[in-house]
Protein backbone atom coordinates (compact mmCIF):
# COMPACT_ATOMS: atom_id res chain seq x y z
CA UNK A 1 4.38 -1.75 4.69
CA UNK A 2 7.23 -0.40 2.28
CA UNK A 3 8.68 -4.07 2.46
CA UNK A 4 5.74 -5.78 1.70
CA UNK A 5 4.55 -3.45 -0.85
CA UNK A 6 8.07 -3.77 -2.67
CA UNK A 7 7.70 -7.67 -2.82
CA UNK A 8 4.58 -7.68 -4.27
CA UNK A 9 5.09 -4.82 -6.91
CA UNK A 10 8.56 -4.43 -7.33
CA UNK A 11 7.85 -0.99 -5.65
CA UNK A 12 8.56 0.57 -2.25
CA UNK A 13 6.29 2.75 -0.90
CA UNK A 14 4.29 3.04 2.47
CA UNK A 15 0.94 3.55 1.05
CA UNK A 16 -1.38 1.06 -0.67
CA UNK A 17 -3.82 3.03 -2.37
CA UNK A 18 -3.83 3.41 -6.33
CA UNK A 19 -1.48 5.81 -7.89
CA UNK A 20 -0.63 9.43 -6.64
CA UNK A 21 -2.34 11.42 -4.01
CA UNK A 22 -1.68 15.26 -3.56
CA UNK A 23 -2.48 16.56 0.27
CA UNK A 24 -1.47 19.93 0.51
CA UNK A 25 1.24 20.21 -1.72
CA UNK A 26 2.65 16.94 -0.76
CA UNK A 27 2.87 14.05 -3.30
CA UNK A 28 2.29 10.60 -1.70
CA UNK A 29 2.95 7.90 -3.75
CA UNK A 30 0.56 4.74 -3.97
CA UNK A 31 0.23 1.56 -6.00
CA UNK A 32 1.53 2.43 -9.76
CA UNK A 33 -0.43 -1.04 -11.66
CA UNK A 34 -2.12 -4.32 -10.65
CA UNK A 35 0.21 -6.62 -8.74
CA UNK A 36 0.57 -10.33 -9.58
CA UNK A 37 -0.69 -11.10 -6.07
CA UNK A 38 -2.83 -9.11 -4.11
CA UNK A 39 -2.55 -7.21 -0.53
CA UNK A 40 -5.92 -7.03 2.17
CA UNK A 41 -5.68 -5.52 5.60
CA UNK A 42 -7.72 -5.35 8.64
CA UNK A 43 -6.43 -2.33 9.13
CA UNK A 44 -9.40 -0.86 6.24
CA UNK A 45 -12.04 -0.90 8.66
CA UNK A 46 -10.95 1.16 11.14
CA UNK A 47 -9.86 3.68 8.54
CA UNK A 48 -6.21 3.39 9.44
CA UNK A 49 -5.02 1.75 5.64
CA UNK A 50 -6.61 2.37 2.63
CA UNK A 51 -5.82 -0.61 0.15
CA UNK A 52 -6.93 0.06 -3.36
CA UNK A 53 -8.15 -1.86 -6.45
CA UNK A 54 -4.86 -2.39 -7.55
CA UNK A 55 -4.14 -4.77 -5.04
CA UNK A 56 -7.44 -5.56 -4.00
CA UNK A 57 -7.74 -7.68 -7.58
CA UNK A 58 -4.63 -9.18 -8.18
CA UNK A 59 -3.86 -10.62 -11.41
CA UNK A 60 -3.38 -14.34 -10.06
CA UNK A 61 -6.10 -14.76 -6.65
CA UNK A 62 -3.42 -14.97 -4.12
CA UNK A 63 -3.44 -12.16 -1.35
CA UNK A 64 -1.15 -11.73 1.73
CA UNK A 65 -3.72 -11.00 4.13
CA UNK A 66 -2.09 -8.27 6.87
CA UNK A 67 -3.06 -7.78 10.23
CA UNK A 68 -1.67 -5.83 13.75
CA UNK A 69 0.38 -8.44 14.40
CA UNK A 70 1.00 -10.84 11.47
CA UNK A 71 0.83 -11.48 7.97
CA UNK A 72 -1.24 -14.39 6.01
CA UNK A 73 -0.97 -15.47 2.71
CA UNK A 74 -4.70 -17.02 1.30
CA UNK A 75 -5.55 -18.08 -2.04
CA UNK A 76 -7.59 -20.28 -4.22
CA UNK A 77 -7.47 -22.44 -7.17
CA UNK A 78 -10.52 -20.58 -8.83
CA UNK A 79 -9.09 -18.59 -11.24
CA UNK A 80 -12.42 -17.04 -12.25
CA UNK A 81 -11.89 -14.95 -8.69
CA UNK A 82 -9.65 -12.21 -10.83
CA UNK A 83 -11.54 -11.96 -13.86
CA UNK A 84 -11.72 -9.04 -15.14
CA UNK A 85 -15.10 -10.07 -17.05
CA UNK A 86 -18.13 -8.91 -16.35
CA UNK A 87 -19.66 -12.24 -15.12
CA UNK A 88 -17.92 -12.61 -12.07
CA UNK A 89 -18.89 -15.36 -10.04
CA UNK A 90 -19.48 -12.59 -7.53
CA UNK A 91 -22.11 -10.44 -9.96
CA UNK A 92 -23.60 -14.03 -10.59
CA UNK A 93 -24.61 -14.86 -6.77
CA UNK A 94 -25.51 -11.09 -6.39
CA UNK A 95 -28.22 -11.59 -9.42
């Protein structure tokens, strides 16, 4: 994860969540701004990655899709996907 994470933000850390965490004293370190591409992993369901806005809404709608075994890069051509609006094509459908 430290590889991938320092490819997409220039960073590397082993944690994908947004900014700092404190557990106990310890600092972890997460996501420090929005990447230019984004990361999702299947690992999020089972509770075993957390993956936070920061990469969850890149600034161009690319995302390198990770799973157990490999990793996937998806995208699309619809810019309007990473809008930072508030008419997202998604809050349009949900109306």
């Amino acid at each position: 994860q430290c590889l991938t994470n320092l490819l997409i933000t220039g960073f590397a850390t082993p944690h994908c969540f947004d900014g700092e965490k404190d557990i106990s004293g310890l600092k972890l370190y997460g996501i420090r701004h929005q990447a230019s591409i984004g990361f999702l992993s299947s690992l999020e369901i089972y509770r075993l990655l957390e993956v936070g806005w920061y990469l969850k809404n890149p600034k161009s709608p690319i995302w390198i899709l990770g799973s157990e075994t490999h990793l996937t890069v998806i995208f699309s051509r619809e810019r309007a996907l990473v809008e930072l609006d508030n008419e997202t094509p998604l809050k349009q459908a949900l109306k």
